[in-house]
PDB file of N, CA and C in Angstrom:
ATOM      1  N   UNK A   1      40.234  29.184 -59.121  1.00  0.00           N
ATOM      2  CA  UNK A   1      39.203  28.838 -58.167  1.00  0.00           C
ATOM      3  C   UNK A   1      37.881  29.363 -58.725  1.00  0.00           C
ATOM      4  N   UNK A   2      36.895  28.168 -58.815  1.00  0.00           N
ATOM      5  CA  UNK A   2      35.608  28.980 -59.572  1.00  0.00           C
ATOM      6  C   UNK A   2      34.614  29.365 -57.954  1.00  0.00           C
ATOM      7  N   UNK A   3      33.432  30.138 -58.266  1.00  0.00           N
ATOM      8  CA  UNK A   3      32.980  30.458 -57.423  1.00  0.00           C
ATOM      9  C   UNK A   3      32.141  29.574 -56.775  1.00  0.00           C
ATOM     10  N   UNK A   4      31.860  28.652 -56.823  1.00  0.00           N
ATOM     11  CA  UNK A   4      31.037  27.694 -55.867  1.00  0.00           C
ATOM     12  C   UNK A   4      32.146  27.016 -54.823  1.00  0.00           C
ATOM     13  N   UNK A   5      33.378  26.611 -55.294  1.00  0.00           N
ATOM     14  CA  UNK A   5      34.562  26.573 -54.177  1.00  0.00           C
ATOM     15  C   UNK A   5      34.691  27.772 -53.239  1.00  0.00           C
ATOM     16  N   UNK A   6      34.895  28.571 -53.718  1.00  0.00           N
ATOM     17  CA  UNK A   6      35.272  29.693 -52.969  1.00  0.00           C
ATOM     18  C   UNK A   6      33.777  30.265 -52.181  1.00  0.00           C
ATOM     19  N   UNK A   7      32.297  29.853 -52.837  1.00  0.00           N
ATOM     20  CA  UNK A   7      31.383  29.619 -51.728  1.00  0.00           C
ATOM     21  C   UNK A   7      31.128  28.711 -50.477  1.00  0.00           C
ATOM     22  N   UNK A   8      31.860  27.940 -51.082  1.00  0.00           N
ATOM     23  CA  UNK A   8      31.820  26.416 -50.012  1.00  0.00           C
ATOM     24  C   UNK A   8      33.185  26.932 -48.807  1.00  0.00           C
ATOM     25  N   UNK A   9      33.967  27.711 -49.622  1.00  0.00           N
ATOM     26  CA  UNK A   9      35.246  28.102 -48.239  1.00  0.00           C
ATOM     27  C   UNK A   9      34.504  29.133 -47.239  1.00  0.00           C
ATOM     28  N   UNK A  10      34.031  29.763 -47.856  1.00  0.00           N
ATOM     29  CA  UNK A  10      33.339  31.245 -47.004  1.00  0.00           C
ATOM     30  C   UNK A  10      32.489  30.364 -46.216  1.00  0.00           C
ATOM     31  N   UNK A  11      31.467  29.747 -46.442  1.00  0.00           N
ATOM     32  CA  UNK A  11      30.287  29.018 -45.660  1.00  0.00           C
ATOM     33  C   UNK A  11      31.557  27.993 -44.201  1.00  0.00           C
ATOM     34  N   UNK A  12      32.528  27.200 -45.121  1.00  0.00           N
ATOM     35  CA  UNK A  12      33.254  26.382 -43.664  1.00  0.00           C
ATOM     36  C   UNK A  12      34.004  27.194 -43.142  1.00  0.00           C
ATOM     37  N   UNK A  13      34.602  28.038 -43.084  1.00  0.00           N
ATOM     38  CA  UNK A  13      35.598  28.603 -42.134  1.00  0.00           C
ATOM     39  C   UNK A  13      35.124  29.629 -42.245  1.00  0.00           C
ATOM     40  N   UNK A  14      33.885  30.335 -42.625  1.00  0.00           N
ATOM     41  CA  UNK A  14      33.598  31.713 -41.832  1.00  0.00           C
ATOM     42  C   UNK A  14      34.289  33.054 -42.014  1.00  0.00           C
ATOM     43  N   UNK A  15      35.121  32.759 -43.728  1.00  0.00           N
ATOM     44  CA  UNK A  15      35.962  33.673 -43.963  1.00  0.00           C
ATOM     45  C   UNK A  15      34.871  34.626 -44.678  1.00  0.00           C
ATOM     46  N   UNK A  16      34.926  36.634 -44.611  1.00  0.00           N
ATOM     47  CA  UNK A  16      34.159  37.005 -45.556  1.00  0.00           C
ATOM     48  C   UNK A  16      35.312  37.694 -46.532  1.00  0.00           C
ATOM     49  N   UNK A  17      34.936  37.708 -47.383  1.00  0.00           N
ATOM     50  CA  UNK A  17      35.713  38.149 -48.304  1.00  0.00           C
ATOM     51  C   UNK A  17      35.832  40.123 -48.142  1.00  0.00           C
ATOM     52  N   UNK A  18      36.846  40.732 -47.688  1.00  0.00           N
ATOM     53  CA  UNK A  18      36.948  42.173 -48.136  1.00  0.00           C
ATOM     54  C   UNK A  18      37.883  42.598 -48.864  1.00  0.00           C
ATOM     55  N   UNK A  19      37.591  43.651 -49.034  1.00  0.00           N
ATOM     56  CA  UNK A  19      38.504  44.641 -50.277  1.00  0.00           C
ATOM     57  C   UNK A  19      39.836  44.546 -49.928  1.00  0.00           C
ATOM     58  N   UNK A  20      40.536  45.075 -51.007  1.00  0.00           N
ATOM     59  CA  UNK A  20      42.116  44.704 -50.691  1.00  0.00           C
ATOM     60  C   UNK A  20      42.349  46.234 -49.918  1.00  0.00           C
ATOM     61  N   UNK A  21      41.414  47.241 -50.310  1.00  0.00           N
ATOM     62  CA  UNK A  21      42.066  48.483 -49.724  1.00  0.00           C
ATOM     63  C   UNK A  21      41.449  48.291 -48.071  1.00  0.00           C
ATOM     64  N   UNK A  22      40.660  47.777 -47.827  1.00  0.00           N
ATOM     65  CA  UNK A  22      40.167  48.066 -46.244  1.00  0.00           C
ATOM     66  C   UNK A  22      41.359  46.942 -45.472  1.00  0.00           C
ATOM     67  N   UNK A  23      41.876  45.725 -45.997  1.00  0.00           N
ATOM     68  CA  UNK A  23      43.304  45.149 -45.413  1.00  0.00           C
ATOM     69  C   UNK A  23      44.568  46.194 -45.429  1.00  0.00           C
ATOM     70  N   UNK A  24      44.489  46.667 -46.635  1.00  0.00           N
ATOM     71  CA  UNK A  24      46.056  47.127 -46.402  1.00  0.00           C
ATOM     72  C   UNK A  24      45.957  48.372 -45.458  1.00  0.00           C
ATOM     73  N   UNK A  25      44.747  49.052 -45.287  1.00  0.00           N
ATOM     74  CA  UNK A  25      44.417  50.543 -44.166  1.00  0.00           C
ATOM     75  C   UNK A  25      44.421  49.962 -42.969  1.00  0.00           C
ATOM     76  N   UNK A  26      43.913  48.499 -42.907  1.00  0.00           N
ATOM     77  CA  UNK A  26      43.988  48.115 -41.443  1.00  0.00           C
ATOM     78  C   UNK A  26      45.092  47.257 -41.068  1.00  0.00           C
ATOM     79  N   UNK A  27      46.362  46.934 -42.174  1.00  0.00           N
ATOM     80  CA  UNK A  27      47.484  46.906 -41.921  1.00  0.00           C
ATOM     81  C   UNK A  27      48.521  48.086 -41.413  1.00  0.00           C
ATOM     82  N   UNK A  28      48.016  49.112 -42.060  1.00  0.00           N
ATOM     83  CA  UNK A  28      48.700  50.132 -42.119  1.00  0.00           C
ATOM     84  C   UNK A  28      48.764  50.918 -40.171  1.00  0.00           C
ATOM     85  N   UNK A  29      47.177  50.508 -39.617  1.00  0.00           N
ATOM     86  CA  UNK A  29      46.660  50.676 -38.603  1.00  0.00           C
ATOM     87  C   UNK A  29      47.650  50.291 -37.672  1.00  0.00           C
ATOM     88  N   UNK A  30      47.505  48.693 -37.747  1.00  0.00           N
ATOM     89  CA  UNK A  30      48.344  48.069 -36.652  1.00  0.00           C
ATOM     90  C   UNK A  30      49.588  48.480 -36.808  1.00  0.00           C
ATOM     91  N   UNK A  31      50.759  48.555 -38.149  1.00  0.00           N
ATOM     92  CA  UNK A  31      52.021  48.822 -38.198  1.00  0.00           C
ATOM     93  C   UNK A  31      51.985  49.735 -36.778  1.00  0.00           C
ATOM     94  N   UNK A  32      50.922  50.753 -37.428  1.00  0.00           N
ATOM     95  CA  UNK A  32      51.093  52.218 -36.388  1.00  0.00           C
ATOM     96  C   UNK A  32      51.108  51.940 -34.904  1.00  0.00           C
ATOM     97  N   UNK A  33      50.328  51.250 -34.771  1.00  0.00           N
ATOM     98  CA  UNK A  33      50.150  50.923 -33.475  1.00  0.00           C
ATOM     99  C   UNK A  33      51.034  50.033 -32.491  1.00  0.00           C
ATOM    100  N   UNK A  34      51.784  49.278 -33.240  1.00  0.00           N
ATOM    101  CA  UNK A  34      52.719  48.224 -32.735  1.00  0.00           C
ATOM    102  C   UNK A  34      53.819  49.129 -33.050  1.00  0.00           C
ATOM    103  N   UNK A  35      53.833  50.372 -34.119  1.00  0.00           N
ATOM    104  CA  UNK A  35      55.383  50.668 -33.729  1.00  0.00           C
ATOM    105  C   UNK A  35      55.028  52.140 -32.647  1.00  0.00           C
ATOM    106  N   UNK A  36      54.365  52.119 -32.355  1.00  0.00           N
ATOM    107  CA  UNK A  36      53.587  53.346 -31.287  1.00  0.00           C
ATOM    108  C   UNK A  36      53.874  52.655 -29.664  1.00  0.00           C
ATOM    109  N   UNK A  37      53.863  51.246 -30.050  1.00  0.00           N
ATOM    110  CA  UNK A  37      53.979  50.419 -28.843  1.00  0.00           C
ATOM    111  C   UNK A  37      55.487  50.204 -28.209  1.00  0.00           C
ATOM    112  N   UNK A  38      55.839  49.871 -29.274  1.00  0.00           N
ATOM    113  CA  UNK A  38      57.693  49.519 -29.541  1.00  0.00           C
ATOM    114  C   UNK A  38      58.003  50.707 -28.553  1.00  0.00           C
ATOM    115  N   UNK A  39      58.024  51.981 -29.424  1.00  0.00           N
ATOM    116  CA  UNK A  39      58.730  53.509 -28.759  1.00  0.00           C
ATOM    117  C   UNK A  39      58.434  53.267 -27.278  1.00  0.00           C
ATOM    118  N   UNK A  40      56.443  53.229 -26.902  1.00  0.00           N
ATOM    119  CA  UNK A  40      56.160  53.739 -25.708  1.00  0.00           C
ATOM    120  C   UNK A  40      57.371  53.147 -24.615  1.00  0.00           C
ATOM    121  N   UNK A  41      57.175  51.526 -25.012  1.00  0.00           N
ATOM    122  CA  UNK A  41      58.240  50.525 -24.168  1.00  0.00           C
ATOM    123  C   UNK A  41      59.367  51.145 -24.059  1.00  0.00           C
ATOM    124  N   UNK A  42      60.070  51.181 -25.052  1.00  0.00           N
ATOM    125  CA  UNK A  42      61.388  51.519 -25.062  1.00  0.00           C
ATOM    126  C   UNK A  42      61.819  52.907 -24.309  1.00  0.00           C
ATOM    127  N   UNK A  43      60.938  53.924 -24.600  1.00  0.00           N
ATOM    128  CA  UNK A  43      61.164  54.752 -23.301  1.00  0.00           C
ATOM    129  C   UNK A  43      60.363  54.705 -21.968  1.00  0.00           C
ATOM    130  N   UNK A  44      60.397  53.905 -21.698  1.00  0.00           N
ATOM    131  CA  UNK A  44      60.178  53.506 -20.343  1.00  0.00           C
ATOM    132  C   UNK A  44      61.421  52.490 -20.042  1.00  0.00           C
ATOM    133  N   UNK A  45      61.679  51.511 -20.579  1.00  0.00           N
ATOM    134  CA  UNK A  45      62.651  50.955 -20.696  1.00  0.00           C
ATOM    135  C   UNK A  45      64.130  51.794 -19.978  1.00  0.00           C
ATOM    136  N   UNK A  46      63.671  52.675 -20.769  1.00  0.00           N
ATOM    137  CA  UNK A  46      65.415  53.764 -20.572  1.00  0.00           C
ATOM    138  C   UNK A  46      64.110  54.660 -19.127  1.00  0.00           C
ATOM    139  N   UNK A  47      63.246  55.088 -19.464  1.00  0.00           N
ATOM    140  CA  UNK A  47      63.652  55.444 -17.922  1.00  0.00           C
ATOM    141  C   UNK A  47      63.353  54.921 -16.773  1.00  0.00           C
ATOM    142  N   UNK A  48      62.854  53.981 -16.614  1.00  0.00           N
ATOM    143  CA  UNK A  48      63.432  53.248 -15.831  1.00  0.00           C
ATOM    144  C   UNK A  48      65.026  52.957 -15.176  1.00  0.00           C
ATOM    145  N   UNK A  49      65.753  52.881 -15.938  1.00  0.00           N
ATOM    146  CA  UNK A  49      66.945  53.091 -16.074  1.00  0.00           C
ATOM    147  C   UNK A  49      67.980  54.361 -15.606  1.00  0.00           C
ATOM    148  N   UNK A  50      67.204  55.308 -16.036  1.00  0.00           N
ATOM    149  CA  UNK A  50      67.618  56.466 -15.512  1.00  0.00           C
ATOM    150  C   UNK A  50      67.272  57.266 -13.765  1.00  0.00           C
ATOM    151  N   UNK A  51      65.768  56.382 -13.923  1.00  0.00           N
ATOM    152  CA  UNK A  51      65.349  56.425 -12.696  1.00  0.00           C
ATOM    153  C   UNK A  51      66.144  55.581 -11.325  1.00  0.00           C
ATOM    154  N   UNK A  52      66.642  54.520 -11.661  1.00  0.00           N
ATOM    155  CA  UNK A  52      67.488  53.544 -11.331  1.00  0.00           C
ATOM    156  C   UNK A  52      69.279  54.493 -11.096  1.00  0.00           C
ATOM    157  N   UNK A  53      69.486  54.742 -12.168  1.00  0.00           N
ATOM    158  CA  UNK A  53      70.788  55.461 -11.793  1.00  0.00           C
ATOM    159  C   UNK A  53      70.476  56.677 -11.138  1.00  0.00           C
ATOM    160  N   UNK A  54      69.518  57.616 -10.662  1.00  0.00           N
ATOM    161  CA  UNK A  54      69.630  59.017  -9.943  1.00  0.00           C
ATOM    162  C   UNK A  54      69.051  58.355  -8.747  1.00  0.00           C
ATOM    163  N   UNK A  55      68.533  56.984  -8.434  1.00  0.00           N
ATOM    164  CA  UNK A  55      68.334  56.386  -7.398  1.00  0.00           C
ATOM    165  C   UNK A  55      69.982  56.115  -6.451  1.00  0.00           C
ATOM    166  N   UNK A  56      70.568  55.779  -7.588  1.00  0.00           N
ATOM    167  CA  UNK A  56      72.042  55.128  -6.804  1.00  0.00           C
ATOM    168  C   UNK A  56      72.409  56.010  -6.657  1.00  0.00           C
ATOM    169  N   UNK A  57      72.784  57.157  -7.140  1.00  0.00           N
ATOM    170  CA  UNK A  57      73.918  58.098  -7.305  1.00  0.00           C
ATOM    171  C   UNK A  57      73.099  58.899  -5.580  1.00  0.00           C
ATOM    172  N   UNK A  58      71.935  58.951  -5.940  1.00  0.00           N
ATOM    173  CA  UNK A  58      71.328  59.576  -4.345  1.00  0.00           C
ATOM    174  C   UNK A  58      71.448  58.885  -2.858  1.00  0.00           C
ATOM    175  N   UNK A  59      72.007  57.300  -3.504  1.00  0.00           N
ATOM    176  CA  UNK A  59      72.236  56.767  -2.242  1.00  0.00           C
ATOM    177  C   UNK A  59      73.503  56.880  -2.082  1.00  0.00           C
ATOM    178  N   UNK A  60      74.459  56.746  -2.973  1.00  0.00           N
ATOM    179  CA  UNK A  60      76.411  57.301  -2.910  1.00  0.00           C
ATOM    180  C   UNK A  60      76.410  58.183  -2.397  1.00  0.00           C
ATOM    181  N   UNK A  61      75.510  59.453  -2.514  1.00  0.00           N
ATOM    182  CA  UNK A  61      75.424  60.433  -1.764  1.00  0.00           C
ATOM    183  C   UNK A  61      75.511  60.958  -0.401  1.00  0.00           C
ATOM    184  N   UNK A  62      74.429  59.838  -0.307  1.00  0.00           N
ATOM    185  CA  UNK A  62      73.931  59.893   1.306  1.00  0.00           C
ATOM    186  C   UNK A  62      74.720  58.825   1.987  1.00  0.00           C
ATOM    187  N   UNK A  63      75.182  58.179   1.375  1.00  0.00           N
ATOM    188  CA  UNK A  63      75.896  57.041   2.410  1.00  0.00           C
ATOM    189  C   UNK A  63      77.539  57.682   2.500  1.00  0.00           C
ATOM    190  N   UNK A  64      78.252  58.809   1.878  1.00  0.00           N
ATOM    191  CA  UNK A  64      78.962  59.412   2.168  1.00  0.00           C
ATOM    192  C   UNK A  64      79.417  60.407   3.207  1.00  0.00           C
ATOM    193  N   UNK A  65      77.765  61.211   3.607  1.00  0.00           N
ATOM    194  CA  UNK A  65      77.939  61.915   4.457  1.00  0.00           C
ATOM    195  C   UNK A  65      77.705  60.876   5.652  1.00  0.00           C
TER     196      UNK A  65
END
């Protein structure tokens, strides 16, 4: 690709060209963040769950006496 193509791409679609290290740091970013996300869910997920079972077990309880 000579550079007057690759001027004519930047000008139509508004792409700017950056460094390969500021992509892969702001890949590195999101990984973090989406697997920061994953965990948060997932324990909530479970407690929810847990919250759910000391819910029942408190109503077995009470519906015994």
């Amino acid at each position: 690709m000579d550079m007057a193509e690759f001027k004519l791409r930047e000008e139509f679609f508004g792409l700017r060209a950056q460094p390969l290290k500021e992509r892969e740091e702001s890949k590195q970013l999101v990984r973090m963040w989406q697997t920061i996300k994953r965990i948060t869910l997932m324990c909530l997920l479970a407690g929810s769950f847990m919250f759910y079972y000391v819910l029942d077990k408190m109503n077995q309880a009470l519906t015994v006496l």
